[in-house]
Protein backbone atom coordinates (compact mmCIF):
# COMPACT_ATOMS: atom_id res chain seq x y z
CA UNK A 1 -41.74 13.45 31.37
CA UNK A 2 -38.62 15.31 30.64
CA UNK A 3 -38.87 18.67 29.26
CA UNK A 4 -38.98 19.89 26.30
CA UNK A 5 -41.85 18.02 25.67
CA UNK A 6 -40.57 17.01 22.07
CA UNK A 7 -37.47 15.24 23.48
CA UNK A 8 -39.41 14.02 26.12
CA UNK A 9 -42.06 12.57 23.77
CA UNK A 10 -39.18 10.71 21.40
CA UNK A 11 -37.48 9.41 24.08
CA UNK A 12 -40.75 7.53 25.34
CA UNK A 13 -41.16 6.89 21.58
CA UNK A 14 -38.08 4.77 21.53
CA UNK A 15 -38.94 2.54 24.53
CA UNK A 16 -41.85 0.50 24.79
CA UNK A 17 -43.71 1.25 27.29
CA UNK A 18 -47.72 -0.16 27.59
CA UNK A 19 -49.17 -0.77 24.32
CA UNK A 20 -46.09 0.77 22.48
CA UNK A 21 -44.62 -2.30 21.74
CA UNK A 22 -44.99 -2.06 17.99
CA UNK A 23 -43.31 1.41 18.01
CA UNK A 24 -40.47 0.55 19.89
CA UNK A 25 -40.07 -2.74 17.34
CA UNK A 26 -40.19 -0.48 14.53
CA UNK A 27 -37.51 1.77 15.81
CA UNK A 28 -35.08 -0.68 17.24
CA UNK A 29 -35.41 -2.72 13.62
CA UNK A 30 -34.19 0.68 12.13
CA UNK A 31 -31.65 0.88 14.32
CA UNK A 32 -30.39 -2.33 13.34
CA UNK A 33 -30.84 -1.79 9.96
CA UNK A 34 -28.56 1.15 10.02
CA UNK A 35 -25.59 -0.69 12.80
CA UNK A 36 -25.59 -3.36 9.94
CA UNK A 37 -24.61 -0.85 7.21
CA UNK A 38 -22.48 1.60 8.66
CA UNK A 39 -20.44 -1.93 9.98
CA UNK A 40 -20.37 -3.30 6.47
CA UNK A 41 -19.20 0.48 5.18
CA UNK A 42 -16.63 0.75 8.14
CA UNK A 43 -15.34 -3.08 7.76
CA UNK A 44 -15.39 -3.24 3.69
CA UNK A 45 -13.17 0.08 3.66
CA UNK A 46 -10.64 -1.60 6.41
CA UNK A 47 -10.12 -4.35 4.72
CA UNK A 48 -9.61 -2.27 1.34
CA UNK A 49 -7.31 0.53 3.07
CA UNK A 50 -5.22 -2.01 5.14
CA UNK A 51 -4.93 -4.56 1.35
CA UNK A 52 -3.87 -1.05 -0.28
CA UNK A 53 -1.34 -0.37 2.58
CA UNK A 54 0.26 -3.47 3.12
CA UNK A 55 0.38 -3.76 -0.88
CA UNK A 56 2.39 -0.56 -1.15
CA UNK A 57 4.96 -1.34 1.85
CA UNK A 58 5.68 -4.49 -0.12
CA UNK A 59 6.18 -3.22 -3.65
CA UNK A 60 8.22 -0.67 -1.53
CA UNK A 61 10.04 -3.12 0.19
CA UNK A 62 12.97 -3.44 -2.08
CA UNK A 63 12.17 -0.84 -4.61
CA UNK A 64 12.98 3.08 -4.33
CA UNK A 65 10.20 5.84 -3.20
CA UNK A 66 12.34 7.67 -6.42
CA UNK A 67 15.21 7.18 -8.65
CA UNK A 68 17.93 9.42 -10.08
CA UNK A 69 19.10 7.92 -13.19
CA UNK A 70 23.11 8.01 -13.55
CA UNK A 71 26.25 6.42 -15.50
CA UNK A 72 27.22 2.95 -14.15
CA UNK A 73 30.25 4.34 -12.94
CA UNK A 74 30.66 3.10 -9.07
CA UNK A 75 32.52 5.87 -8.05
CA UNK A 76 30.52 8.32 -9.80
CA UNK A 77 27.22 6.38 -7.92
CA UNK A 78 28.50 6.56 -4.74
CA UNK A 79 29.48 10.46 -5.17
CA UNK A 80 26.09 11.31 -6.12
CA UNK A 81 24.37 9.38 -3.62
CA UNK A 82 26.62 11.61 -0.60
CA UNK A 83 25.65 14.64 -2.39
CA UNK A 84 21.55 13.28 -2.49
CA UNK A 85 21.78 12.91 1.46
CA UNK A 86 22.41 16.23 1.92
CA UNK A 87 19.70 17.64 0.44
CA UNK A 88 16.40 18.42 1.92
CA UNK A 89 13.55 15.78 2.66
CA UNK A 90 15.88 13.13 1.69
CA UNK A 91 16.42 10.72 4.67
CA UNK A 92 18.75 8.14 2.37
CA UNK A 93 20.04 7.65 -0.98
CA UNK A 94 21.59 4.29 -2.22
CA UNK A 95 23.23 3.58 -5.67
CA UNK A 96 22.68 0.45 -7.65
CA UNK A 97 22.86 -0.76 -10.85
CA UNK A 98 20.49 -3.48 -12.08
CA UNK A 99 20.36 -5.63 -15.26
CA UNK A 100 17.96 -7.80 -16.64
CA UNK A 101 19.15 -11.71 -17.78
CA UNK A 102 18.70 -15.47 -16.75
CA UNK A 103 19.92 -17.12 -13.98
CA UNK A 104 20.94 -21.04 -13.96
CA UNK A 105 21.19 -23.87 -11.39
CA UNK A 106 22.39 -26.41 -13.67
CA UNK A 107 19.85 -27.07 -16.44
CA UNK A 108 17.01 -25.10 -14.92
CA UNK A 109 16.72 -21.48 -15.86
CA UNK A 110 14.91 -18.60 -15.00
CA UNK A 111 14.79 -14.72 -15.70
CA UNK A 112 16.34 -12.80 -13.40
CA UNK A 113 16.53 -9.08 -12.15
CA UNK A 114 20.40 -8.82 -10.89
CA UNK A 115 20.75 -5.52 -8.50
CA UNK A 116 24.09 -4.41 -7.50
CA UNK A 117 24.14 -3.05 -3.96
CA UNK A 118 26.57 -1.67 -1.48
CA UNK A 119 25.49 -3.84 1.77
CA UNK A 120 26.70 -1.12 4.03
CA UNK A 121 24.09 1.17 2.40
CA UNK A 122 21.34 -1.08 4.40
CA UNK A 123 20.93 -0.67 7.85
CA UNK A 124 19.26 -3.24 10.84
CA UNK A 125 16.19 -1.64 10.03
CA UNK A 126 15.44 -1.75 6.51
CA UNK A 127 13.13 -3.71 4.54
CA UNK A 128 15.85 -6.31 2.68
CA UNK A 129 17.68 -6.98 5.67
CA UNK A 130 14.96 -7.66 7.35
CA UNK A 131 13.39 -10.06 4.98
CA UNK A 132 16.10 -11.73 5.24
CA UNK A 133 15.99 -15.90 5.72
CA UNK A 134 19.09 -17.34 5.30
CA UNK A 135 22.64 -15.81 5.24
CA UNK A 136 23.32 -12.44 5.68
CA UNK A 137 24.03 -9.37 2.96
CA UNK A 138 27.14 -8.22 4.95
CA UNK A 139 28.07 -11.62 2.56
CA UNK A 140 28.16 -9.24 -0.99
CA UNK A 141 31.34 -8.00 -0.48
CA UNK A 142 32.89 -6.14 -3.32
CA UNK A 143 34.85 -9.26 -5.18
CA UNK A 144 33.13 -11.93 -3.77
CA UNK A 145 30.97 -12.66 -6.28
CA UNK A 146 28.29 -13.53 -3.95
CA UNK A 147 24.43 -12.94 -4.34
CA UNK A 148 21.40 -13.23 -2.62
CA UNK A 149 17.95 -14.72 -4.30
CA UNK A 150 14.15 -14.51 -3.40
CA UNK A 151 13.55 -17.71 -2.04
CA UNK A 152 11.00 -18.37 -4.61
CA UNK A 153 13.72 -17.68 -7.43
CA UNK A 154 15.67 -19.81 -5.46
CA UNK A 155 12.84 -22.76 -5.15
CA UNK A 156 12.78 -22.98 -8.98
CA UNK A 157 16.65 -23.00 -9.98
CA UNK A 158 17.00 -25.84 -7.44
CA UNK A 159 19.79 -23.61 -5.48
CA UNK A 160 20.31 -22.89 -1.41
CA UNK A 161 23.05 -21.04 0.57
CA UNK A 162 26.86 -22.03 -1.34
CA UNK A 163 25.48 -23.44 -4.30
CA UNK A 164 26.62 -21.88 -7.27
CA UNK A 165 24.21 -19.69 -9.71
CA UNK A 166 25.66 -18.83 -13.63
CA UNK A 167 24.46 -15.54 -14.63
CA UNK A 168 24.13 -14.46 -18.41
CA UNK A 169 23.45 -11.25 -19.50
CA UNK A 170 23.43 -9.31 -23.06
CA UNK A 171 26.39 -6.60 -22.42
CA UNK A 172 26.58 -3.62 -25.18
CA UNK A 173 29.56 -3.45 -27.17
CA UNK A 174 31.39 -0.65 -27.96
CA UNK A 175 29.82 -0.53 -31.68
CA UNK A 176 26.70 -1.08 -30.71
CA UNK A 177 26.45 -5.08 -30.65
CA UNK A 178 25.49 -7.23 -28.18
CA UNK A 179 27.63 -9.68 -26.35
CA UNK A 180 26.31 -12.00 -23.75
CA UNK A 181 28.45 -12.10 -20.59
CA UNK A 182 28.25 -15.13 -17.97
CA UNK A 183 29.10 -14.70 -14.03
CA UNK A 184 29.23 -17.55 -11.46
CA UNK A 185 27.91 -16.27 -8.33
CA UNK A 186 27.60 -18.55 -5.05
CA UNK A 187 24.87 -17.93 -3.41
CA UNK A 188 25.12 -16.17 0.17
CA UNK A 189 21.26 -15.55 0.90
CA UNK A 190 17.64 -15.84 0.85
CA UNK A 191 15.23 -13.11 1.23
CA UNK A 192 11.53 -13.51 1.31
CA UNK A 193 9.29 -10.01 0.87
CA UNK A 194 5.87 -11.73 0.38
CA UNK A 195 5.58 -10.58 -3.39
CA UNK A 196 6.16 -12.85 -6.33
CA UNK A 197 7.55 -9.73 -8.20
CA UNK A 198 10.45 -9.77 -6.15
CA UNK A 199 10.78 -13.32 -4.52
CA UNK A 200 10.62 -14.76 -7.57
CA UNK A 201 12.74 -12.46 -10.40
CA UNK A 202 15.64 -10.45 -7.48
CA UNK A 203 18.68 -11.21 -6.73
CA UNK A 204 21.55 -9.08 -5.14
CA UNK A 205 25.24 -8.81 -5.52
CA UNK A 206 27.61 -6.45 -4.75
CA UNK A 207 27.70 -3.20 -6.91
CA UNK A 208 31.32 -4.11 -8.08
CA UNK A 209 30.83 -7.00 -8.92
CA UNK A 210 28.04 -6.40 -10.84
CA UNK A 211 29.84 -3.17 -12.63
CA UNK A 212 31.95 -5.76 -13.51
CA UNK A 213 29.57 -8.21 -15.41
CA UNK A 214 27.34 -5.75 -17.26
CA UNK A 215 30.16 -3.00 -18.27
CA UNK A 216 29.54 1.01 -18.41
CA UNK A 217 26.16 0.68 -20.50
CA UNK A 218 24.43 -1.00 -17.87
CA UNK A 219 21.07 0.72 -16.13
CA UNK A 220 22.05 2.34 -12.97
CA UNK A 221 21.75 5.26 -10.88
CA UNK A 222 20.59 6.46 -6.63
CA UNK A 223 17.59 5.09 -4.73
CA UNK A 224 16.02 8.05 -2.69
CA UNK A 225 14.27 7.49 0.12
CA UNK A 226 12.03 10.09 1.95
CA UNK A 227 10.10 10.45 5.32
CA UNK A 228 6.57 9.88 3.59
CA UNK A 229 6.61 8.12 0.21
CA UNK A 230 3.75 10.42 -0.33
CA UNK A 231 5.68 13.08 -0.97
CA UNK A 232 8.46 11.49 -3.28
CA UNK A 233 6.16 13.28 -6.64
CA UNK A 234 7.39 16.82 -5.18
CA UNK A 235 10.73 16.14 -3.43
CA UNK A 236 12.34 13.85 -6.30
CA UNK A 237 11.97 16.18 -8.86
CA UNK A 238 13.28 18.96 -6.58
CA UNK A 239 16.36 17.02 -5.92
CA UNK A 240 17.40 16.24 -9.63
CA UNK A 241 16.96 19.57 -10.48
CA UNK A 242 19.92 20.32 -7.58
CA UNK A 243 21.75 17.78 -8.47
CA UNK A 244 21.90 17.63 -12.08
CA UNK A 245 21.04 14.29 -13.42
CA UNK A 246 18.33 13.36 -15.59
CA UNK A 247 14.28 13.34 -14.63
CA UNK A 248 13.33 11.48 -11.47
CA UNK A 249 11.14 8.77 -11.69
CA UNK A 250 9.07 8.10 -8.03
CA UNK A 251 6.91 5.05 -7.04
CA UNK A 252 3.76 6.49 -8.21
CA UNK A 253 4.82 6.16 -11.57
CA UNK A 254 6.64 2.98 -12.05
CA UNK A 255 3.79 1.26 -9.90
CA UNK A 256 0.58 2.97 -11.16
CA UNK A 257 -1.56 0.17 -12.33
CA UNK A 258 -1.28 -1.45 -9.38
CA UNK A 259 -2.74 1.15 -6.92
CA UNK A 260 -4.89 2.49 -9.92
CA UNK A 261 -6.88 -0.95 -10.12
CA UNK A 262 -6.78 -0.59 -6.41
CA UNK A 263 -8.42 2.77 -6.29
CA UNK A 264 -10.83 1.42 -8.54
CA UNK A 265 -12.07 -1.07 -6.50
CA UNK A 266 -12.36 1.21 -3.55
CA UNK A 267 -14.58 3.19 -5.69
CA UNK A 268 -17.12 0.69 -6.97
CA UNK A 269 -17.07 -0.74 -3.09
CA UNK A 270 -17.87 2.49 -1.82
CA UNK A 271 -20.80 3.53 -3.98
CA UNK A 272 -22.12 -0.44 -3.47
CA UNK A 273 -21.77 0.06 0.45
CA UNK A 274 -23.44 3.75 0.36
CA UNK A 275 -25.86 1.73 -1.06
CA UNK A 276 -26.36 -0.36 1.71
CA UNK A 277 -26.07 2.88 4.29
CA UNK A 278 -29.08 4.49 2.17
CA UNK A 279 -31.37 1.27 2.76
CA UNK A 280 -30.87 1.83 6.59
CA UNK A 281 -31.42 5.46 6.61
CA UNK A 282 -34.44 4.87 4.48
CA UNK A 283 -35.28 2.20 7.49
CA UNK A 284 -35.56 5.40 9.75
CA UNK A 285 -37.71 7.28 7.30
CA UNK A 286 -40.04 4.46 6.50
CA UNK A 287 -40.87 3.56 10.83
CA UNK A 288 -40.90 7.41 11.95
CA UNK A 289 -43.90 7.06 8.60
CA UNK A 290 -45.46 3.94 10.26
CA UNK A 291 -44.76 5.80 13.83
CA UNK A 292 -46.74 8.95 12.42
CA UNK A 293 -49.74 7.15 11.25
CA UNK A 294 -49.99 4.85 14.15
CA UNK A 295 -49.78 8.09 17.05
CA UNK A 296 -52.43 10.18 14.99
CA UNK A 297 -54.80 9.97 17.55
CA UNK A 298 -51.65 10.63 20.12
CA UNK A 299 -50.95 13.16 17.98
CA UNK A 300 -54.53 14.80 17.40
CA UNK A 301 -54.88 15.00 21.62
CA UNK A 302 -51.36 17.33 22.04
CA UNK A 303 -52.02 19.39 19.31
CA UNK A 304 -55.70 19.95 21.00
CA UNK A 305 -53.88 20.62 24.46
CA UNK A 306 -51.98 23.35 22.50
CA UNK A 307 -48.68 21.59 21.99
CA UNK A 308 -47.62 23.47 18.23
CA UNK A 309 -46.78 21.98 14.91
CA UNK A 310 -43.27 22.85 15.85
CA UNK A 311 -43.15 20.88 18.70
CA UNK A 312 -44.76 17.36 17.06
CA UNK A 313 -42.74 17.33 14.28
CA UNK A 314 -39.78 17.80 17.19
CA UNK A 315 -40.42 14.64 19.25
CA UNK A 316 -40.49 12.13 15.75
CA UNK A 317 -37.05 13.93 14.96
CA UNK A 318 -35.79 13.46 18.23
CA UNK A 319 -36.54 10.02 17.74
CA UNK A 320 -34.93 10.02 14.40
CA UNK A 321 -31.84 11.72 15.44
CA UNK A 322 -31.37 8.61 18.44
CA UNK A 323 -31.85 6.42 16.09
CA UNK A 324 -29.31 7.54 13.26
């Protein structure tokens, strides 16, 4: 017998030993009881966490952790995204300018999101060069009137690599009309990111040529990019401010009902699976119960050999504790 004689007495209390078979039952079904839901807990909040995280590097993929909204002006976009590099907690700052219009491969059509881009802007590394299938965006050069589709945008126009894609888009006039404008664009790429809000509606041209299509009034501005997406809510705002332009808008914002249905989930899952943790700990409650009233006699003996209150209630927690 070890000493203390508590954690001597659990210990023997978790083993069967002689005609202590039913104890040792009881306590290795609790023990079960609780591997089963703390598993279920652990592997139910994996799944959720890694869904969440792979969700957000996707939406992330081709869109900005922030934006700084600015003229369509190239000149002026590339200007202000040199001046956003330099500034603190910003580890890259691209300009674009993107429109909204349909796309045609002959008689099908389809909507289309049409992002200008300088191709230079995106290194080996990052996302859109990366999800890259077929072609290359070193293709987009300014006057080229090239572009690169989401495969699945692709897919339904009926178009692959040198086929030739007719862009319209409604263009502002000067008095405040509209005025569609249609660009031919061959196309130079595919990308695939995984997310039918991108394979399915992007496409990318140069920022020239794009200037070109949709005029001055056209929405544009800098991508900013920081070390920890996290922290684009602080750092974008900080960064208009020095830089002059209008109100950031980060991530958080433009994709809130996604991760807000998200966290939702996560929520009701939780609560459900501490659900399922509570059943097993009440496991351990309910057999140190049965253990109690099946070792009074056990009990009645020590406590007559002078063994204190203290020191009974210590060997059923000690058994408790191994258990949990």
């Amino acid at each position: 017998m070890l000493t203390p004689l508590p954690l001597g007495l659990g210990l023997r209390y978790v083993r069967a030993r002689k005609h202590q078979y039913f104890v040792s039952f009881i306590s290795w079904v609790s023990l079960l009881g609780v591997c089963l839901g703390v598993a279920a807990l652990i592997t139910i909040l994996s799944v959720m966490n890694g869904f969440e995280g792979e969700l957000r590097s996707r939406l992330l993929a081709l869109a900005a952790h922030a934006t700084l909204p600015a003229p369509a002006d190239v000149r002026g976009l590339e200007d202000l995204a040199v001046r956003a590099r330099k500034e603190p907690g910003v580890t890259d700052a691209q300009p674009f300018i993107e429109v909204q219009g349909l796309a045609s491969g002959g008689p099908l059509l389809s909507g289309i999101a049409l992002r200008g881009i300088a191709a230079p802007d995106f290194g080996p590394e990052t996302p859109l060069r990366l999800a890259m299938k077929e072609g290359s965006l070193d293709a987009l050069v300014p006057g080229s009137d090239r572009i690169a589709l989401g495969r699945a945008l692709a897919v339904e126009l009926e178009v692959g690599i040198g086929d030739t894609v007719t862009v319209l888009l409604p263009r502002m006039d000067a008095d405040g009309g509209l005025t569609p404008r249609i660009g031919a664009f061959k196309v130079a790429g595919l990308f695939e990111i995984g997310l039918a809000d991108h394979d399915a509606v992007m496409g990318f041209a140069a920022l020239e040529d794009v200037s070109r299509l949709a005029g001055p009034s056209a929405p544009a501005g800098v991508q900013l990019f920081f070390a920890d997406a996290f922290d684009a809510p602080v750092i974008a705002p900080a960064v208009a401010a020095a830089l002059g332009t209008g109100p950031a808008r980060d991530w958080t914002v433009d994709h809130a009902a996604y991760f807000r249905a998200i966290r939702l989930e996560k929520t009701m899952m939780t609560v459900i699976l501490l659900l399922i943790v509570s059943v097993a700990a009440f496991n351990i409650v309910a057999s140190l119960v049965m253990v109690v009233a099946e070792k009074r006699s056990d009990i009645a003996i020590l406590r007559t050999m002078g063994l204190s209150r203290a020191g009974v209630i210590g060997a059923f927690i000690v058994q408790g504790t191994i258990i949990g």
